[in-house]
C-alpha atoms as a PDB file:
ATOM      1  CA  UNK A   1       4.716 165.541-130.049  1.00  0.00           C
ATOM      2  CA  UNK A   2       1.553 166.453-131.462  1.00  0.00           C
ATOM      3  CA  UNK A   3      -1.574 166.097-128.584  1.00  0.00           C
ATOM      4  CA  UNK A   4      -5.369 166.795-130.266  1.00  0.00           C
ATOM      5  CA  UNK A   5      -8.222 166.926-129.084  1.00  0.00           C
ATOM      6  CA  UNK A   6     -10.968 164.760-131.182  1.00  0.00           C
ATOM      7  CA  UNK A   7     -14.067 166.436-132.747  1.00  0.00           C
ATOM      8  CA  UNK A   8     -17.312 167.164-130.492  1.00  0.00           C
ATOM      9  CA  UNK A   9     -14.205 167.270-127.234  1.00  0.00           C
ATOM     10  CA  UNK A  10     -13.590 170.674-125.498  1.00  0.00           C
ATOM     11  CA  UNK A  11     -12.421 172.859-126.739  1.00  0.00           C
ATOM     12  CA  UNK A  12     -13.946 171.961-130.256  1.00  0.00           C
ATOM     13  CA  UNK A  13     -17.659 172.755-130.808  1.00  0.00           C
ATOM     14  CA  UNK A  14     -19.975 170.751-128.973  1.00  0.00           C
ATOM     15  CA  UNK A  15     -22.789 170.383-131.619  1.00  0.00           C
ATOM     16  CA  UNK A  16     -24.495 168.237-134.245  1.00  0.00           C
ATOM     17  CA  UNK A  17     -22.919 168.093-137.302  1.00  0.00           C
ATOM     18  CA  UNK A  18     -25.029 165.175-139.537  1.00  0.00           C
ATOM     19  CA  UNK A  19     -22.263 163.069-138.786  1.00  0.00           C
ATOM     20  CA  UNK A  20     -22.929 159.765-137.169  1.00  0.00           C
ATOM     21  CA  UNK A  21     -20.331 159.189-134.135  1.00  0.00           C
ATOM     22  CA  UNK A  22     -17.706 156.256-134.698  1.00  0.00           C
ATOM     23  CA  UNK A  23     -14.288 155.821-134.954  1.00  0.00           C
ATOM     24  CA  UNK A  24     -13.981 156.110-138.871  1.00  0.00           C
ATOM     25  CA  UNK A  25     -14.895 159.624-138.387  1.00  0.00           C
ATOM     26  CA  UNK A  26     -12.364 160.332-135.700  1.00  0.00           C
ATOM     27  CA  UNK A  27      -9.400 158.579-137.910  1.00  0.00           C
ATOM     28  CA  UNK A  28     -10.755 160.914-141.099  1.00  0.00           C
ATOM     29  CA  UNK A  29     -10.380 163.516-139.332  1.00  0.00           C
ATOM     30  CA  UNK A  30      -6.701 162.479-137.945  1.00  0.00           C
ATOM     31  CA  UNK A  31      -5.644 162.282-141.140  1.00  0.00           C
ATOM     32  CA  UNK A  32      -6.878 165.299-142.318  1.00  0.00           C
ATOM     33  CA  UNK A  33      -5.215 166.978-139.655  1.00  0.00           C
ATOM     34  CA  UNK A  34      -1.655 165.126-140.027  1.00  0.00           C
ATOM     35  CA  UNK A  35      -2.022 166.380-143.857  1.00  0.00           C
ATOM     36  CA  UNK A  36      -2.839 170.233-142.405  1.00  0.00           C
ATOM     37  CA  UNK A  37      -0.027 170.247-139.925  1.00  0.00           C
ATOM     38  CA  UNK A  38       2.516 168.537-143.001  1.00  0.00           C
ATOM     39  CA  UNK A  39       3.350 165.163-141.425  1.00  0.00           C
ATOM     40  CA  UNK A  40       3.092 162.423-143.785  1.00  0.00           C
ATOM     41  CA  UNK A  41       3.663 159.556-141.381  1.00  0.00           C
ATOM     42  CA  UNK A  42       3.366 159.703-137.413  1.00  0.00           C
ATOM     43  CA  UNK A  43       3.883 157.112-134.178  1.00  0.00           C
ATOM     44  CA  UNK A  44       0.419 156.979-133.269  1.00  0.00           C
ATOM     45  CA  UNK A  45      -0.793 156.530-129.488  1.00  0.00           C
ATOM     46  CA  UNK A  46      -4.184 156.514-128.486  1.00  0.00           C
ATOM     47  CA  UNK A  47      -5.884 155.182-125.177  1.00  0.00           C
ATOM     48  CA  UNK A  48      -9.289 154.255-124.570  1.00  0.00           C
ATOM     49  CA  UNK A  49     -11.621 155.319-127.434  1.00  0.00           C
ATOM     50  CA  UNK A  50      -8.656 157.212-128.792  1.00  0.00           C
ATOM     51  CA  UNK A  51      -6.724 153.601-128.889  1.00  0.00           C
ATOM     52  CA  UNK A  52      -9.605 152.161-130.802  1.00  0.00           C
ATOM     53  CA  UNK A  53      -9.712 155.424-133.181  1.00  0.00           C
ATOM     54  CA  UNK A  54      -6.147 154.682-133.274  1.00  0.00           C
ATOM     55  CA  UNK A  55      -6.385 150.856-134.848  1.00  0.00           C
ATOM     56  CA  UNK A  56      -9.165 152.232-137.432  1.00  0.00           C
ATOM     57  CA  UNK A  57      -6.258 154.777-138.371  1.00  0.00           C
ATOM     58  CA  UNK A  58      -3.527 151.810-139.133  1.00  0.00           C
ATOM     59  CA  UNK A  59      -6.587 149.932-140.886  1.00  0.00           C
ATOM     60  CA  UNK A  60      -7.315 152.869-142.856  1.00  0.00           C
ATOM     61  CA  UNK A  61      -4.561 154.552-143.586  1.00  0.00           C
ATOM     62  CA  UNK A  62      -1.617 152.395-143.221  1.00  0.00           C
ATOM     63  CA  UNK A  63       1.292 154.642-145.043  1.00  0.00           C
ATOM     64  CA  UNK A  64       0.820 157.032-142.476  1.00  0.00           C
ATOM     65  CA  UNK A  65       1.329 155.077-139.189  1.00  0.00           C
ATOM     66  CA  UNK A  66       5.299 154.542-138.361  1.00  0.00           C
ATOM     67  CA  UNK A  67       4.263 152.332-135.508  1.00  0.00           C
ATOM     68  CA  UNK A  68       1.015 152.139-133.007  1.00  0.00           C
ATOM     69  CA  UNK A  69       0.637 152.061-129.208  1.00  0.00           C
ATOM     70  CA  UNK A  70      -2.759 151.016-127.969  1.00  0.00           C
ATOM     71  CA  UNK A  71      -4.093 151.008-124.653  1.00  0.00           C
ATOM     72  CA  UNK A  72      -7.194 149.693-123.540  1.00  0.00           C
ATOM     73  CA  UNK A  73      -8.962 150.279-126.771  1.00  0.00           C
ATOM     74  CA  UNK A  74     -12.688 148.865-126.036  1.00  0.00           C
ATOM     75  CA  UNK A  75     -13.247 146.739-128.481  1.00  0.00           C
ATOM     76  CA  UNK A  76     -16.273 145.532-126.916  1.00  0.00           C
ATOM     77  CA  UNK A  77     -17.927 143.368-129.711  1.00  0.00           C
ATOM     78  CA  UNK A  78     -14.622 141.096-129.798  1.00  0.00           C
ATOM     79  CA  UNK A  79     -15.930 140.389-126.013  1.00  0.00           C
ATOM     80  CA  UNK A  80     -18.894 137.931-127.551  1.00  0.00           C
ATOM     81  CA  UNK A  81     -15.790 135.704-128.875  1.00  0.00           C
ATOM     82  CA  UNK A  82     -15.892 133.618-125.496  1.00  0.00           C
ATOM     83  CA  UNK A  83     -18.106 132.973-122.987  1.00  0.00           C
ATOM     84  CA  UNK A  84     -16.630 134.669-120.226  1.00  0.00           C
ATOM     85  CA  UNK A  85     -15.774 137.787-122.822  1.00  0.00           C
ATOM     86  CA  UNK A  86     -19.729 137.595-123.545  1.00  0.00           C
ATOM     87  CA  UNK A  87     -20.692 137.431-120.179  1.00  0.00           C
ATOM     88  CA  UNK A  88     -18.641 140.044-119.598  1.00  0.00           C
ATOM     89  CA  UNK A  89     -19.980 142.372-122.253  1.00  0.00           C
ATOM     90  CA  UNK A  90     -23.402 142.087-120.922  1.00  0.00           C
ATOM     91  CA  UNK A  91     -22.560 142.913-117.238  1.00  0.00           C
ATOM     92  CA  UNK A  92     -21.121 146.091-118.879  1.00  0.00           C
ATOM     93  CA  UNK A  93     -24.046 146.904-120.790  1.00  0.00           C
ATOM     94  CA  UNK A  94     -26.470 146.505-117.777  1.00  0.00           C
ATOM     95  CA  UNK A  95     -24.103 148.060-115.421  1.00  0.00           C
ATOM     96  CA  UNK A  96     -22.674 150.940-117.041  1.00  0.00           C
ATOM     97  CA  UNK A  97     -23.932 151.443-120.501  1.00  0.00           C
ATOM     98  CA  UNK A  98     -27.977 151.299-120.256  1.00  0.00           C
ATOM     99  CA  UNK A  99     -28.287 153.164-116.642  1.00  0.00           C
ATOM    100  CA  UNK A 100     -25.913 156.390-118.191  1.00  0.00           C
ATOM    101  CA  UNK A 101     -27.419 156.392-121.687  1.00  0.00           C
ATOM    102  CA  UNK A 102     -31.025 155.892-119.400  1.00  0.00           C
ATOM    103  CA  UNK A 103     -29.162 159.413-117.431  1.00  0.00           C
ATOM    104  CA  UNK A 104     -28.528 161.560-120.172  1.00  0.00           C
ATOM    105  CA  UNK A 105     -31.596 161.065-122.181  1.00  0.00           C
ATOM    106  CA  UNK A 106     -33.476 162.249-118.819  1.00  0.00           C
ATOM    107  CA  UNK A 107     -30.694 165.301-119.155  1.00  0.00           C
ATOM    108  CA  UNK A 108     -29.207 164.301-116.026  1.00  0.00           C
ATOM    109  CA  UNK A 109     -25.257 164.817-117.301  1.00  0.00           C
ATOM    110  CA  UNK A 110     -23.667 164.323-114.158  1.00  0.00           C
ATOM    111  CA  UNK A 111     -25.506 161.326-113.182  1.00  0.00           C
ATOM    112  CA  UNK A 112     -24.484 159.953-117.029  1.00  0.00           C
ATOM    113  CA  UNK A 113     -20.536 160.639-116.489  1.00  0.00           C
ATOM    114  CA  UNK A 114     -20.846 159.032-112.848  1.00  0.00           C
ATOM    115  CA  UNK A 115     -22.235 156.023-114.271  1.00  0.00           C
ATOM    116  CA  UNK A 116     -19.964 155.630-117.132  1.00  0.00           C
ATOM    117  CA  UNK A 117     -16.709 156.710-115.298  1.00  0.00           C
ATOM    118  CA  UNK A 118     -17.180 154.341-112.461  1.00  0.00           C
ATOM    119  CA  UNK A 119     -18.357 151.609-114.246  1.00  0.00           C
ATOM    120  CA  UNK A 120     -15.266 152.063-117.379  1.00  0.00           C
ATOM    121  CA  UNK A 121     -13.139 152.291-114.751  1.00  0.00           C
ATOM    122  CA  UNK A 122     -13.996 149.453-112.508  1.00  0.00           C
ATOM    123  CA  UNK A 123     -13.923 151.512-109.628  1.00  0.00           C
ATOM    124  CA  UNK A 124     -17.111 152.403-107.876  1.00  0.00           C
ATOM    125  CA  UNK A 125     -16.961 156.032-106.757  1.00  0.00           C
ATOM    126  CA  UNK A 126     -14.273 156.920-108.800  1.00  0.00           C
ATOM    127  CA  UNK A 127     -16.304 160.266-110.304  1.00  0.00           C
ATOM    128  CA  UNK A 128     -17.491 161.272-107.244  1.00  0.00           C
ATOM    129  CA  UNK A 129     -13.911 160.867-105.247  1.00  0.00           C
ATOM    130  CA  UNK A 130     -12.309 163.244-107.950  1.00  0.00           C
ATOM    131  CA  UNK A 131     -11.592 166.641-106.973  1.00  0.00           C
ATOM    132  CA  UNK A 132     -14.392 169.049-108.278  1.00  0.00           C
ATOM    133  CA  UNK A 133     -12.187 170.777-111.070  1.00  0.00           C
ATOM    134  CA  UNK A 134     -11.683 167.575-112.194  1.00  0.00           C
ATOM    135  CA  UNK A 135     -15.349 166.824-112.084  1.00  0.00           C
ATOM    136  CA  UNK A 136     -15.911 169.984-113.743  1.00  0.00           C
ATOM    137  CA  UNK A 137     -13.731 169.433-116.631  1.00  0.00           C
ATOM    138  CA  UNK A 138     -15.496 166.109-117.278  1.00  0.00           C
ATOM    139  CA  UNK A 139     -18.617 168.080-117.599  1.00  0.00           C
ATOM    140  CA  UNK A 140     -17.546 169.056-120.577  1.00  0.00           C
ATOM    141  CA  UNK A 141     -17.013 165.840-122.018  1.00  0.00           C
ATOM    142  CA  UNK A 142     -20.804 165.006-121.532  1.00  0.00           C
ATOM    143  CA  UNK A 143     -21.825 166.432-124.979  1.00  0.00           C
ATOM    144  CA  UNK A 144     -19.157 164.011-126.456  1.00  0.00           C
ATOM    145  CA  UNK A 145     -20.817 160.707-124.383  1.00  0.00           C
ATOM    146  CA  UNK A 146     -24.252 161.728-125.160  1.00  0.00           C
ATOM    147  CA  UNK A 147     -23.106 161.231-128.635  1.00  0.00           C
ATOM    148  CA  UNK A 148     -21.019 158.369-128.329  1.00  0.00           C
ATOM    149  CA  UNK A 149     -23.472 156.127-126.295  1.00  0.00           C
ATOM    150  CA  UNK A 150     -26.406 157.189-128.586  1.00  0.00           C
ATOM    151  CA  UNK A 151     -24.572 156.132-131.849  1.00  0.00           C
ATOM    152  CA  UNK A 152     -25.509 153.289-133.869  1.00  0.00           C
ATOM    153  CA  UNK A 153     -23.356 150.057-132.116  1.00  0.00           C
ATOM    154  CA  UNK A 154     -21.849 149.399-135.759  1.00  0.00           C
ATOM    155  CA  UNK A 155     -20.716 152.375-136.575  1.00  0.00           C
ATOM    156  CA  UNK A 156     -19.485 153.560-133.127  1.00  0.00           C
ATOM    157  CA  UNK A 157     -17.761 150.290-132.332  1.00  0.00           C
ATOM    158  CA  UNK A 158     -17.366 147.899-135.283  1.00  0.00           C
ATOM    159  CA  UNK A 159     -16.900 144.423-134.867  1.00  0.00           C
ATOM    160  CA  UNK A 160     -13.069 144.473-136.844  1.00  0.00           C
ATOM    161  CA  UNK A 161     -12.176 141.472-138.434  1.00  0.00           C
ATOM    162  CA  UNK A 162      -8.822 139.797-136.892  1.00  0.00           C
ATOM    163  CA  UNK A 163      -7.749 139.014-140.510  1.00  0.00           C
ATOM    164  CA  UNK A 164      -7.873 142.807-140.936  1.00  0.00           C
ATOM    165  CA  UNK A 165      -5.639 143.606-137.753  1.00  0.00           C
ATOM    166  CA  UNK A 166      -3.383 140.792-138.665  1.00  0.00           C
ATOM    167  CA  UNK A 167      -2.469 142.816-141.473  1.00  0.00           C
ATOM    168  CA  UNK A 168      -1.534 145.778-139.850  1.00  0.00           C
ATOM    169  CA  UNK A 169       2.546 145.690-140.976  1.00  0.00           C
ATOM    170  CA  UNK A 170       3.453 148.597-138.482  1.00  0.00           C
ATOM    171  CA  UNK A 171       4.874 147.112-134.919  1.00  0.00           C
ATOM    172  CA  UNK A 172       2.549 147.570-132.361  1.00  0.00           C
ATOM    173  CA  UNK A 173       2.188 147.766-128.360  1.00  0.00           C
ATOM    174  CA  UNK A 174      -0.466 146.668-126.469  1.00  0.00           C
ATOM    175  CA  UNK A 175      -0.728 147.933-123.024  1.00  0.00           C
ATOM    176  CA  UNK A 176      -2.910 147.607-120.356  1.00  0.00           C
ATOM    177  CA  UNK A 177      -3.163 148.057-116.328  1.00  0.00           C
ATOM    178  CA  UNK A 178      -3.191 145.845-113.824  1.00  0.00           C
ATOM    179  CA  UNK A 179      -5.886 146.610-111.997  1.00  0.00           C
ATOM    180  CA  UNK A 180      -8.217 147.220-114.986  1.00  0.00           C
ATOM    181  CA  UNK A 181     -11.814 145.806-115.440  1.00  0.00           C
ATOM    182  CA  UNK A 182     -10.960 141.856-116.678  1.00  0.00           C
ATOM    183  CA  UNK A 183     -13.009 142.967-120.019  1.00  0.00           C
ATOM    184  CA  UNK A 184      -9.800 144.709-120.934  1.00  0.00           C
ATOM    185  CA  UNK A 185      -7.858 141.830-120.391  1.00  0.00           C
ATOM    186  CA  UNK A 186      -9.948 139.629-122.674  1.00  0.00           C
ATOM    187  CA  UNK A 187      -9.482 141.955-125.486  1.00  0.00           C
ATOM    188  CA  UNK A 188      -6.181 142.467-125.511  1.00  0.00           C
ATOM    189  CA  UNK A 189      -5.781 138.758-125.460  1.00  0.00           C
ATOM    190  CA  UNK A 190      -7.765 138.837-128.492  1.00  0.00           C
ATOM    191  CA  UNK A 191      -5.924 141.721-130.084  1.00  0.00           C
ATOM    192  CA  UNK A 192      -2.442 139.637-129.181  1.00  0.00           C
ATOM    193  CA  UNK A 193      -3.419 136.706-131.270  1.00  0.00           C
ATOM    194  CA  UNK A 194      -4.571 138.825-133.802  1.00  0.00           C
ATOM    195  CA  UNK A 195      -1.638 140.784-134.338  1.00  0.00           C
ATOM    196  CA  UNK A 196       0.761 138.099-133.577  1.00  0.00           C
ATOM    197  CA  UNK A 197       2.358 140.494-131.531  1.00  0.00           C
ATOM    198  CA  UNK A 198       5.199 140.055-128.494  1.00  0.00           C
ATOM    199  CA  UNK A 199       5.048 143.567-127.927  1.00  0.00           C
ATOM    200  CA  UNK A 200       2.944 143.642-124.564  1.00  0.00           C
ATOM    201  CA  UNK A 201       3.411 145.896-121.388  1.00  0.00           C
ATOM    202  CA  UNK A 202       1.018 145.502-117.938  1.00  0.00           C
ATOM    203  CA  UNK A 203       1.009 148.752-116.499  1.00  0.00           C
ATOM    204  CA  UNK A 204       1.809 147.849-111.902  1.00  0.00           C
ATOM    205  CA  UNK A 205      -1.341 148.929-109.709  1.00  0.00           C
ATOM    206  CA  UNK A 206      -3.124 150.791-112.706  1.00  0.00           C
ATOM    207  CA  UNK A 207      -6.827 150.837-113.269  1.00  0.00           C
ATOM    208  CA  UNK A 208      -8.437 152.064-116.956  1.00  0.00           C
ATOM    209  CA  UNK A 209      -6.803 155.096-116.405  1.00  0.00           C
ATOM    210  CA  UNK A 210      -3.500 153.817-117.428  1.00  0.00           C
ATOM    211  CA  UNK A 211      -1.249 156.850-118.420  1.00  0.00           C
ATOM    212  CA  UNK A 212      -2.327 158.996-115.358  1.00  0.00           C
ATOM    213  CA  UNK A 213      -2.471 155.990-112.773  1.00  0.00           C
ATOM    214  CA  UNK A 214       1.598 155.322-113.094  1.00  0.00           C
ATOM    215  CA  UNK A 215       2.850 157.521-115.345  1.00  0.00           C
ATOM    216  CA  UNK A 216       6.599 156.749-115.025  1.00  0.00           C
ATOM    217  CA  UNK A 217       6.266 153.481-116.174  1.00  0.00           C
ATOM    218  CA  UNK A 218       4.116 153.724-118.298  1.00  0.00           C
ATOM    219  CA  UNK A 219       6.058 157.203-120.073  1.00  0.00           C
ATOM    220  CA  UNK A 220       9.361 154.505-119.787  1.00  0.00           C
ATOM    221  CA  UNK A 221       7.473 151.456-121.415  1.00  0.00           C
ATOM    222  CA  UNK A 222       6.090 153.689-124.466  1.00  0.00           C
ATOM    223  CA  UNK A 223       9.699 155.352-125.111  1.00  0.00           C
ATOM    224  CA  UNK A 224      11.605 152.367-124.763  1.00  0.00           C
ATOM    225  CA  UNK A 225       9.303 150.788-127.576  1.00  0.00           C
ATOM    226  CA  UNK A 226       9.464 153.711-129.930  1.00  0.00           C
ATOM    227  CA  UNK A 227      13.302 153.823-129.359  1.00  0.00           C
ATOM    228  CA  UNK A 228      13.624 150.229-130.418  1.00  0.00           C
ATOM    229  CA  UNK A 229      11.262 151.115-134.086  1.00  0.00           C
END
């Protein structure tokens, strides 16, 4: 098993590089790094960000992927597909998004990751009920969300077309929690049509953070699909 930790992440350096943030950069440099460490093809699992970076990978470099698991990637412009998806979207973006992009640009970090935890998670408090090594460690992700939320919408989260993730050929699992915000829902509805896939696990009693919130099941779910590919 091969665990990484994405560019501008801890313990990678936290600085400009020219490059704009999005997940075509993050799957670049996945490949590059599959080709340094001598794996030509890999079972790919990403959550989050990391499940979205993962679904650019399979679009972009298909020979590589043996199969993909995926959960929660936020593929937020497939929200404005429906009018509860859209409505959705925009609570997010006045809730979460504008007030910790608003925090960081004042350089008020720990204000920014509050805002954005709580709100991606769907649990008010969440940051601030963590234990404070854990809220230190997310300090260091703060560079990395500066970054993200101040990246151009269309290169940090493209609209994919669903043609394009219909012809993903590897087999795929979509998981989710839940107790996760409902946007998550909605686009894994949308990514289930899409892919035509059967290949769907709900995750009992866990929020956004689905690998941490019930890890047995969720460890059990992801080997038992990778067993049967």
């Amino acid at each position: 098993m091969i665990v990484y930790s994405r560019r501008y992440h801890p313990p990678n350096p936290q600085r400009r590089d020219g490059r704009e943030y999005g997940i075509y950069l993050h799957a670049d440099d996945l490949a590059a790094l599959l080709e340094r460490l001598g794996v030509e093809r890999a079972h790919i699992i990403g959550h989050s960000y990391g499940g979205y970076v993962a679904l650019a990978f399979a679009l972009r470099y298909p020979d590589k992927v043996w199969d993909l698991v995926l959960v929660e990637p936020p593929i937020l412009p497939w929200l404005a597909r429906t009018p509860e998806g859209d409505s959705l979207r925009r609570a997010f973006d006045a809730r979460t998004v504008g007030p910790a992009r608003a925090a960081f640009a004042r350089g008020d970090s720990v204000e920014g990751l509050r805002r954005f935890i709580d709100g991606a998670s769907g649990t008010p408090g969440q940051f601030d009920a963590l234990p404070a090594d854990r809220r230190a460690a997310l300090l260091g992700l703060a560079f990395e969300l500066r970054l993200e939320l101040s990246a151009p919408a269309a290169v940090h989260m493209p609209a994919l077309e669903c043609r394009d993730v219909a012809g993903i050929r590897s087999s795929v699992l979509l998981v989710t929690g839940q107790r996760s915000p409902r946007r998550f829902h909605v686009i894994e509805d949308e990514l289930e049509r899409c892919l035509r896939t059967q290949e769907v696990v709900t995750v009992p009693g866990a929020d956004h953070q689905v690998p941490s919130a019930n890890p047995r099941y969720f460890n059990e779910a992801v080997l038992s699909f990778l067993a049967r590919h």
